[in-house]
Structure formats: C-alpha cells, structure tokens
Protein backbone atom coordinates (compact mmCIF):
# COMPACT_ATOMS: atom_id res chain seq x y z
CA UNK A 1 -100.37 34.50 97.57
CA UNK A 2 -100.16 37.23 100.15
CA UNK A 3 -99.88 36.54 104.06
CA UNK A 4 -101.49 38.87 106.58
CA UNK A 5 -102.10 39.24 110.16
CA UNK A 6 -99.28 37.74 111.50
CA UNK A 7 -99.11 36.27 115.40
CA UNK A 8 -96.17 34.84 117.08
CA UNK A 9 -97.11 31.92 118.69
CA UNK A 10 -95.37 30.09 121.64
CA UNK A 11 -92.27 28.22 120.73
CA UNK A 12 -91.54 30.64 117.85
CA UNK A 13 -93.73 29.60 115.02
CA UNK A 14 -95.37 32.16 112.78
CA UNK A 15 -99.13 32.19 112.44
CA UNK A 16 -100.26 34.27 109.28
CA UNK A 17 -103.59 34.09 107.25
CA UNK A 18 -103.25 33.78 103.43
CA UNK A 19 -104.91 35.53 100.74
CA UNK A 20 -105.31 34.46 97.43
CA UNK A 21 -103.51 31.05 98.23
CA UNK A 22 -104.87 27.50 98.18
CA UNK A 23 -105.02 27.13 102.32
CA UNK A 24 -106.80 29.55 104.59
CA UNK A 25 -104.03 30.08 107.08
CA UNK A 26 -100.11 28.72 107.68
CA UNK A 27 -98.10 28.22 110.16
CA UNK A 28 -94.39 29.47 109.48
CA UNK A 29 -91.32 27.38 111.56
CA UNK A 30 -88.12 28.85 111.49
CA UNK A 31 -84.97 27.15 113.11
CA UNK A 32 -81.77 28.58 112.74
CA UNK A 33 -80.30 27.97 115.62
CA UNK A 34 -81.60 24.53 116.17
CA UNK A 35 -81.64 22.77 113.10
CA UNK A 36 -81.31 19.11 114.25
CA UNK A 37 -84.78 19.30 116.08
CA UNK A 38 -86.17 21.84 113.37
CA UNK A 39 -84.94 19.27 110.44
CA UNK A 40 -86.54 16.58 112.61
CA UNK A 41 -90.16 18.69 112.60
CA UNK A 42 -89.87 18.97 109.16
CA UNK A 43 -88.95 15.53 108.63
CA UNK A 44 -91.82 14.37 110.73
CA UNK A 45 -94.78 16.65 109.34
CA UNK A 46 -93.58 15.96 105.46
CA UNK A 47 -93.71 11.88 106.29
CA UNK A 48 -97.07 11.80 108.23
CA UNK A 49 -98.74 14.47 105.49
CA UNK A 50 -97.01 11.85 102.92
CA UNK A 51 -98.88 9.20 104.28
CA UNK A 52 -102.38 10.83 104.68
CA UNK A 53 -102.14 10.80 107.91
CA UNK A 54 -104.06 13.94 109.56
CA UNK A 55 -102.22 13.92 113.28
CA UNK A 56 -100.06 17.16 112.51
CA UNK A 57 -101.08 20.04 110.40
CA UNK A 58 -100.39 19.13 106.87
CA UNK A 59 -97.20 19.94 105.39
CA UNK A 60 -96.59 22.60 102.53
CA UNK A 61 -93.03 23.59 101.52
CA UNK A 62 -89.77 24.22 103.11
CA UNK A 63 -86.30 25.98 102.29
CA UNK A 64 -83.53 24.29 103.38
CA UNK A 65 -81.04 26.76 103.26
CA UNK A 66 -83.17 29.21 104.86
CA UNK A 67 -84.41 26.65 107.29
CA UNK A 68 -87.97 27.19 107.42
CA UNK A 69 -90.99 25.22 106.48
CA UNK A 70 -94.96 25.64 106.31
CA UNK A 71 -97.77 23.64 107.62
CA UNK A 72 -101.14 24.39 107.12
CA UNK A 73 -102.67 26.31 109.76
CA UNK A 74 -104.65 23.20 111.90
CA UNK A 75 -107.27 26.74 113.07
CA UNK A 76 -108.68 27.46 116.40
CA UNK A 77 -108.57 24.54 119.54
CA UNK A 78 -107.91 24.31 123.16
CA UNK A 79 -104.56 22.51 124.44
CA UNK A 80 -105.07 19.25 126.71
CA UNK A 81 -103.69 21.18 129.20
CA UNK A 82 -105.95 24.36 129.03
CA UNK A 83 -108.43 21.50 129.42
CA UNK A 84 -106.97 20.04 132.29
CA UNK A 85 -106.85 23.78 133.87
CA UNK A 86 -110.13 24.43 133.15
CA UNK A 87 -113.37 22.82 135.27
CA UNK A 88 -115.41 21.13 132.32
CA UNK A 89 -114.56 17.32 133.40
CA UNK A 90 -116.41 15.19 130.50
CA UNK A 91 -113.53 18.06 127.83
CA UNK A 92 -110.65 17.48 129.84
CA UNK A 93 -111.28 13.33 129.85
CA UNK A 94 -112.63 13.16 126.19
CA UNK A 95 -109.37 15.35 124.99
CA UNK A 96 -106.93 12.52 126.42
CA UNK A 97 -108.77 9.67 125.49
CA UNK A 98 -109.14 11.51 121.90
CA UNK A 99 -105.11 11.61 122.02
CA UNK A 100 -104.86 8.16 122.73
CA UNK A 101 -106.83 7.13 120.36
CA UNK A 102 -104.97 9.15 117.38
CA UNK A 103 -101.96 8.18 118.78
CA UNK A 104 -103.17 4.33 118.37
CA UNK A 105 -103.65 4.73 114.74
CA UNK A 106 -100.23 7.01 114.03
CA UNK A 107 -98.50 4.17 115.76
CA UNK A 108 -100.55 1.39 113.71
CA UNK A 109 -100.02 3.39 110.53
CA UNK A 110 -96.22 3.49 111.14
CA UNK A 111 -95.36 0.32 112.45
CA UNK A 112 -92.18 -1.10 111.11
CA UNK A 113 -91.68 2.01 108.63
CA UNK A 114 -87.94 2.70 109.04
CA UNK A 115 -87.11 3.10 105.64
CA UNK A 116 -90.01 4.67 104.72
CA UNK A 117 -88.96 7.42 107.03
CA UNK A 118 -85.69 7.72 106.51
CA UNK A 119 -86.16 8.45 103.21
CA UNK A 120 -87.90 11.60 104.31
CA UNK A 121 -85.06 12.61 107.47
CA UNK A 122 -81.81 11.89 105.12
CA UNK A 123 -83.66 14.11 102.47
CA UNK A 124 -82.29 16.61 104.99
CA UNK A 125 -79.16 18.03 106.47
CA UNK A 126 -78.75 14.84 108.51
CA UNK A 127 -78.83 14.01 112.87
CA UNK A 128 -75.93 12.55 114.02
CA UNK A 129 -77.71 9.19 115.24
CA UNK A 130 -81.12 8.51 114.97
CA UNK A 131 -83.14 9.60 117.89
CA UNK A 132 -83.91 6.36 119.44
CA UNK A 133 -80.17 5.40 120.42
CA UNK A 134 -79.30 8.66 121.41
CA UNK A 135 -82.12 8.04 123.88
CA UNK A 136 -80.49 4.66 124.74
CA UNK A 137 -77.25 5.82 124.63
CA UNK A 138 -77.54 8.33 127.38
CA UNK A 139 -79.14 6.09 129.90
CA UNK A 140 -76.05 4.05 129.85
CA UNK A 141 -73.29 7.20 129.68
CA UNK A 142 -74.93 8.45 132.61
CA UNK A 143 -75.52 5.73 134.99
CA UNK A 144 -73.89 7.67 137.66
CA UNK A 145 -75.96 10.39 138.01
CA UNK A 146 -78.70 7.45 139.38
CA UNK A 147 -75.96 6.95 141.33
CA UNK A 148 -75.51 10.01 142.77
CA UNK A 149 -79.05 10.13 144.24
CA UNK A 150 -78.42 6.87 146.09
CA UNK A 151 -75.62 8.37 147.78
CA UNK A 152 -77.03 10.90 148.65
CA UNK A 153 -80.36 9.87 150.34
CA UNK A 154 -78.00 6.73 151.54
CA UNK A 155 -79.60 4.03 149.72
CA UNK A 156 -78.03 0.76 148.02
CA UNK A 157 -77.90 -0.04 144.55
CA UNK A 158 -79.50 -3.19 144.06
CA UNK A 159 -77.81 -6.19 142.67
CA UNK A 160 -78.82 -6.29 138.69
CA UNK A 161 -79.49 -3.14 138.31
CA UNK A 162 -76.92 -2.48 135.57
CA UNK A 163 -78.11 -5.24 133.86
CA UNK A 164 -81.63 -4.10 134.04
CA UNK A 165 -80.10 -0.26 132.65
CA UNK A 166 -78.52 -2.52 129.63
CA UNK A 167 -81.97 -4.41 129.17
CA UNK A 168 -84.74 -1.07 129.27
CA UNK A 169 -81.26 0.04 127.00
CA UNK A 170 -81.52 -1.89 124.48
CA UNK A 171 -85.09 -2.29 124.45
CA UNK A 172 -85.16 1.52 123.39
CA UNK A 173 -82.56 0.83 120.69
CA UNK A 174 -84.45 -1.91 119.48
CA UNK A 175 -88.09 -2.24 120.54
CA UNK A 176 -88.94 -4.76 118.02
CA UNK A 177 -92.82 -5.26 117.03
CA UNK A 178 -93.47 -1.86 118.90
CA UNK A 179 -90.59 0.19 116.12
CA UNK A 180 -92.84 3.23 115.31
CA UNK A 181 -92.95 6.39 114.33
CA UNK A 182 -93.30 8.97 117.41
CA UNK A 183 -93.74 12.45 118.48
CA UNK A 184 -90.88 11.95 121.13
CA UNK A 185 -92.19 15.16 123.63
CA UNK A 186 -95.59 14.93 124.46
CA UNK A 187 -97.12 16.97 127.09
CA UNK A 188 -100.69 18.44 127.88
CA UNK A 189 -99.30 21.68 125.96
CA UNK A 190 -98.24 19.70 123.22
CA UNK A 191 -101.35 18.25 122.36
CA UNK A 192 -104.10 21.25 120.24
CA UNK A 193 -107.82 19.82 120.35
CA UNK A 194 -109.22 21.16 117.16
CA UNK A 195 -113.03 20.80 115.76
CA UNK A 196 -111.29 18.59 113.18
CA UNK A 197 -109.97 16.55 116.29
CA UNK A 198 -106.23 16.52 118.39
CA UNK A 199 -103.27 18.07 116.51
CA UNK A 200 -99.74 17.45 116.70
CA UNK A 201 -98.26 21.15 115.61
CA UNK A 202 -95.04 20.74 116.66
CA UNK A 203 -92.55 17.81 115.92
CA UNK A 204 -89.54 18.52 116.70
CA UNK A 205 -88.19 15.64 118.88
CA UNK A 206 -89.86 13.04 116.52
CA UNK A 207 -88.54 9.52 114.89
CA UNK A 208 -89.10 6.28 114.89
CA UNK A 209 -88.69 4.82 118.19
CA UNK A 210 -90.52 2.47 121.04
CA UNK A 211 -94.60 2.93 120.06
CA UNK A 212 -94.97 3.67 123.86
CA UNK A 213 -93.03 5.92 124.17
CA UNK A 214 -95.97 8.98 123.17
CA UNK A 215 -98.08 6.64 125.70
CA UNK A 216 -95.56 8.44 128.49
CA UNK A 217 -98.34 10.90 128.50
CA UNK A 218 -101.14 9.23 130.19
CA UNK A 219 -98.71 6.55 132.09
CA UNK A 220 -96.74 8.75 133.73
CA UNK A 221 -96.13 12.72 132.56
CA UNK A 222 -99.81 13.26 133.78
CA UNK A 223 -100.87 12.54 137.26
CA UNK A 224 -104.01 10.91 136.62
CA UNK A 225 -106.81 9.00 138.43
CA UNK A 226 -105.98 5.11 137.54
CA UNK A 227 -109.25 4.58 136.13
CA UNK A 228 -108.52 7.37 133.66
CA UNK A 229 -105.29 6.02 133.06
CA UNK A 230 -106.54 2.82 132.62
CA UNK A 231 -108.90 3.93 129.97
CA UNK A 232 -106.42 5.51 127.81
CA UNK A 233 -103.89 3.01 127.90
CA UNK A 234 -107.03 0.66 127.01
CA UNK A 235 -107.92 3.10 124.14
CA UNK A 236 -104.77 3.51 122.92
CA UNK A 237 -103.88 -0.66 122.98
CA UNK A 238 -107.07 -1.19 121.39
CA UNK A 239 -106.20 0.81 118.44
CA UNK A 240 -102.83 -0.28 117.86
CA UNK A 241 -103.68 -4.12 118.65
CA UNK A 242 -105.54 -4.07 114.80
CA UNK A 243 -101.91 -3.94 113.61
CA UNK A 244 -99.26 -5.13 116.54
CA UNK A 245 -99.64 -8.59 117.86
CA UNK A 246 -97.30 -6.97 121.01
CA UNK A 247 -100.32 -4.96 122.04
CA UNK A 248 -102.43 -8.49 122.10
CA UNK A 249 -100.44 -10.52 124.58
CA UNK A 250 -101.13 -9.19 128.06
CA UNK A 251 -96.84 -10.42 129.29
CA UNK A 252 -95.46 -8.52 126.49
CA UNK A 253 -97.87 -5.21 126.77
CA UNK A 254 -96.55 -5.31 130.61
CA UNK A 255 -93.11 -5.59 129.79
CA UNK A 256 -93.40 -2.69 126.96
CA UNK A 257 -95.18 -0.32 129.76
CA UNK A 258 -92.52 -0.88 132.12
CA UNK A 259 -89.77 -0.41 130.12
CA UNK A 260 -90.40 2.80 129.04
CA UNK A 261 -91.65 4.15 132.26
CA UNK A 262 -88.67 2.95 134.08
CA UNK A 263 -86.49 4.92 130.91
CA UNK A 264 -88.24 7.90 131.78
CA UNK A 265 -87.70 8.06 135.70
CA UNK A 266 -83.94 7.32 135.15
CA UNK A 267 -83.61 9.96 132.97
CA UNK A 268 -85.37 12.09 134.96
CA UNK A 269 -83.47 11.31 137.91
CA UNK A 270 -80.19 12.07 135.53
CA UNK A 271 -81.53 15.22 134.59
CA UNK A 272 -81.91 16.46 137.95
CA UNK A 273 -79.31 17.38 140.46
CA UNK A 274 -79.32 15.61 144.30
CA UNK A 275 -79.43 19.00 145.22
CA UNK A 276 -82.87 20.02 144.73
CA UNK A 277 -83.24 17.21 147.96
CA UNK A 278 -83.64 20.43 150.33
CA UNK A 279 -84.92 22.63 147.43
CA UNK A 280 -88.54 22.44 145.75
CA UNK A 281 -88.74 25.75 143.33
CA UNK A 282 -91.93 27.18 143.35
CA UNK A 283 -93.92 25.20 140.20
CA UNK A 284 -95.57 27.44 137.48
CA UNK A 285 -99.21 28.22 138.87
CA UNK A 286 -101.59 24.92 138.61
CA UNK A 287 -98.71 22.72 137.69
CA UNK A 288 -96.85 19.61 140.38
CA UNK A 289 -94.12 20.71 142.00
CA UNK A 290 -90.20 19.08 141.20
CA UNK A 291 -90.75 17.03 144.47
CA UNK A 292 -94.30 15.83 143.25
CA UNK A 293 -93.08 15.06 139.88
CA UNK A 294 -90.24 12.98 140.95
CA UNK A 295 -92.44 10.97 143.47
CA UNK A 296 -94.84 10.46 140.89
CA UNK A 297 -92.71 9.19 138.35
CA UNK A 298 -90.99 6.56 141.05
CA UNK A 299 -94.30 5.45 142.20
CA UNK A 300 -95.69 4.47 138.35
CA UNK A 301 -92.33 2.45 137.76
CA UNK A 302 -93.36 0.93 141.22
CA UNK A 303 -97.02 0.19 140.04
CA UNK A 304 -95.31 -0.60 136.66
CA UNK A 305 -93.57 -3.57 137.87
CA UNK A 306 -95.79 -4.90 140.70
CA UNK A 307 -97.08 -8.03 138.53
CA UNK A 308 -93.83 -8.18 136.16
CA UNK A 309 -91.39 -10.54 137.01
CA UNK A 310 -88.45 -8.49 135.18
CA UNK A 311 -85.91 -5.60 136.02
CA UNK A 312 -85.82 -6.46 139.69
CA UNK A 313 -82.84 -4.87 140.65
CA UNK A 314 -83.52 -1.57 138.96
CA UNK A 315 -86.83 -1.94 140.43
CA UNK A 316 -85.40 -2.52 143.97
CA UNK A 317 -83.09 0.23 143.60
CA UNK A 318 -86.03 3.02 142.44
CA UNK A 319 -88.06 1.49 145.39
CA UNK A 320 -85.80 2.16 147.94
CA UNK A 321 -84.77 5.92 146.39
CA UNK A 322 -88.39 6.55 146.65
CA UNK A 323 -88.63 5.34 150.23
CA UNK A 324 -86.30 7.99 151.12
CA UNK A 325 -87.56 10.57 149.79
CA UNK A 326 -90.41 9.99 151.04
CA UNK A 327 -89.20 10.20 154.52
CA UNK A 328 -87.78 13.47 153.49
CA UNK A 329 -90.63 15.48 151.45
CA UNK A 330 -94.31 15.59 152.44
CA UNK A 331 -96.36 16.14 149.27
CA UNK A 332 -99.42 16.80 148.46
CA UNK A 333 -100.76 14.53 145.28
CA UNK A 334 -101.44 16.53 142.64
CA UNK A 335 -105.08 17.02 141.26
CA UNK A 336 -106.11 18.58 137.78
CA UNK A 337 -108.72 21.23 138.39
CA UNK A 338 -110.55 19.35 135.60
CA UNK A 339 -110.64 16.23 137.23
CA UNK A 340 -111.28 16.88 140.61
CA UNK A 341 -114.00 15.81 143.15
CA UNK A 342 -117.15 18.39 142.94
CA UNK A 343 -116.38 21.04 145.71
CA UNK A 344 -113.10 20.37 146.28
C-alpha cells in the first residue's frame, strides 16, 4: 500500500490518498506532544468503529509507541460552520438538525456502556481520571474565579449557590440514565457534512459522560433562533427517547438541559479573566465577540431555568452577573449569515 498526495489539514492530521490499499484515502493523527487527548481520539474512533457505528471516520490501525493512528478518509464535505457562513438557509438548518439527529443515535447506541469503553481507553497508555470528573472536579476547585466576577461588577452571591455548584457537580460525575458516550468539544468546525452524512473526524476530548453534554451545541455554543433550537433539541430527544426513559419525562429532560448549560457558563466564566470587563478583542471575522458570547451563554442558563424549580441560588447569582454586564456592554445579538432575515 503506497500513500500519495499528502495535505495537512487543520489541527495537524495528515490527509493522504492510498494506492493499492483496501480504503481510498486515510487520514493520519499524530500526537506526540499531547497524548492524553490523542490516546482519547484513538480510544474514541476504535470503540464507535467497534460498534458499527458510522459517526467518525472508521478506524484502521495505530502505533502506540509512535503515537499515531489511521482513520479512513470520511472524503469531501462542508463544516456546519462553513454552512452557517455561507447564505444557503434550508444547508445551514438541515446540517444541525442532521447533527442532532446522529448525535441522538451515538448517545442511544452508547447508553450505559462504561465498561464497554473502557476496555477500549485502558487498552492505552492511560488518563489520569476519566474525563467526566475532571470536568466536575474543576467546577468545584475553581469556585472562586465565579467569584471573582461578582466582585468585580459588585454583585452578591446568592444564598445556595455552592450547593447548587455541588449539585450541577455531581450531576456531571454521575449523570445517571443520561451516562453516554460523547464527543466532549463540539463546535460548528467540529462537525464535517459529508454525502454519506455528518462526521465526527476528530475525537480528542471524548468519553463517556452526561448525553447532553454534545447537545451544548445547539443549546448554547450556537446563537440560534429558538425555533431552530427548539427543533434540534426536539430531534435530538426524539432519537435518544427510543432508548432513555430520561429523555421521556418532560421534569427530568428540564433538569438535564439546565444542568449542563449552567456547567458550561461557570466554566466559561472560570476560564475568563474579570479583566476583559473593559476589553472585547476583536472576534475572528463572522464569529460573536467575547462580550456576546458571555451574554449569550448567561441568558440560555436564564431561559434554562425559567420553568425549573432547581439551582436557585446559582441561578440568582448568574442573573444578577448578567444584569451587570449588561449595564456595562451594549451588544449587538449575533446573527449567522445563513440564518438571517432576507436583505438584512
């Protein structure tokens, strides 16, 4: 088998065709100076090709030593975000509903499959916790850096609010009915619309954690219309409902939304530094700006939590952050080209 024509694609994977071999085309990953996250790609393309599943491109071989791996190339497609960049409307909504769909049945297909899985990931120079209570665990290690925002817009903490930290905490650590197996990064770039239909190439902050966790995408990475968000968190219950008695009861689908929204915003919020309250870098061309993204994200755990009767004081506290920021930054919502009004 001979590779040829070789093209470096973004994120450092290898794109080569093959001649002579069994597969048109492979993609080449090579990770050796991250091998936690490269081990976890590999991990999480060998267990989904294992399983028949066709979200990522299918998984070949690997050398552990030389940490590198091959999937088979998934060929030519459009990114959801080219989509959303572009102008073609009825693309750019069928490409995210097509995600949440496939995500429904990757979640269905993995529900409960811990062991399963980690028979795959220890197969390989191991992580040093799984995924999901790192993911917990910093939300709680790093309580003060919520902190430091309310200080520094002058806000209160609410009463319960640790409590509510401990709850969303634990609720990552242990999400129950909703334990699946997950890509862990999604964005618009993430996400390749092939012929063949959406691709997963890249895996690299996968495991098995809270099922709604991918649905991050569409409730609150992408500023979306709510009637588009409605649909694909419809599309995407719909599928996984055949399989999770979670995604049939209306209280418990609520509860599961909010919690991983609110997860998200905190650890946004401890991500970012208080200063950026009189600074707003310029965002990449067609993209939200910091400012935007940070609104956003307070205003879905808002939405989030307007008919739940749950994390109140974490809810008060994110209410009145976003209050004050409000007062401080004027921003313009955010508008896909794809999805915007006709002559706008």
């Amino acid at each position: 088998m001979l590779l040829g024509t070789p093209e470096t694609l973004e994120g450092g994977a290898v794109r080569a065709q093959v001649r002579g071999g069994p597969v048109p085309g492979v993609l080449l990953k090579h990770f050796p100076d991250e091998p936690v996250r490269g081990f976890d790609d590999w991990a999480g393309s060998a267990y989904l090709t294992g399983r028949g599943l066709e979200a990522v491109p299918r998984f070949l071989a690997g050398d552990v030593e030389g940490r590198f791996f091959l999937q088979e190339d998934p060929g030519p497609g459009r990114t959801l975000e080219e989509l959303l960049r572009g102008r073609d409307t009825r693309s750019a909504t069928g490409g995210l509903l097509a995600t949440a769909r496939m995500l429904g049945q990757l979640h269905a297909s993995t529900l409960g499959a811990q062991s399963s899985y980690e028979l795959v990931r220890q197969a390989l120079p191991p992580r040093h916790e799984r995924v999901r209570m790192e993911e917990a665990r910093w939300l709680l290690e790093h309580e003060g850096r919520l902190k430091r925002w309310l200080t520094a817009v002058g806000t209160p903490l609410a009463p319960g609010t640790h409590a509510d930290l401990e709850a969303v905490s634990r609720a990552l650590a242990d999400p129950g009915a909703l334990l699946a197996f997950t890509h862990g990064g999604l964005s618009p770039a993430s996400v390749l619309l092939t012929l063949a239909g959406p691709r997963l190439p890249g895996m690299a902050g996968s495991g098995m954690r809270h099922a709604l966790y991918d649905a991050l995408l569409w409730l609150v990475t992408l500023p979306l219309p709510e009637e588009l968000l409605s649909r694909a968190d419809i599309t995407h219950r719909l599928t996984l409902s055949s399989r999770c008695e979670a995604a049939q009861v209306d209280s418990e689908w609520a509860r599961a939304r909010a919690t991983v929204v609110l997860a998200r915003t905190v650890t946004l919020l401890q991500a970012m530094n208080p200063r950026m309250l009189d600074e707003d870098p310029s965002p990449a061309a067609g993209a939200p700006s910091l400012h935007a993204t940070l609104l956003h994200h307070l205003a879905r755990c808002r939405e989030s939590l307007a008919t739940l009767d749950a994390f109140t004081g974490l809810g008060q506290t994110l209410s009145g952050l976003e209050a004050r920021l409000r007062e401080r930054w004027t921003v313009a919502p955010f508008v896909w080209p794809a999805l915007r009004q006709p002559g706008v």
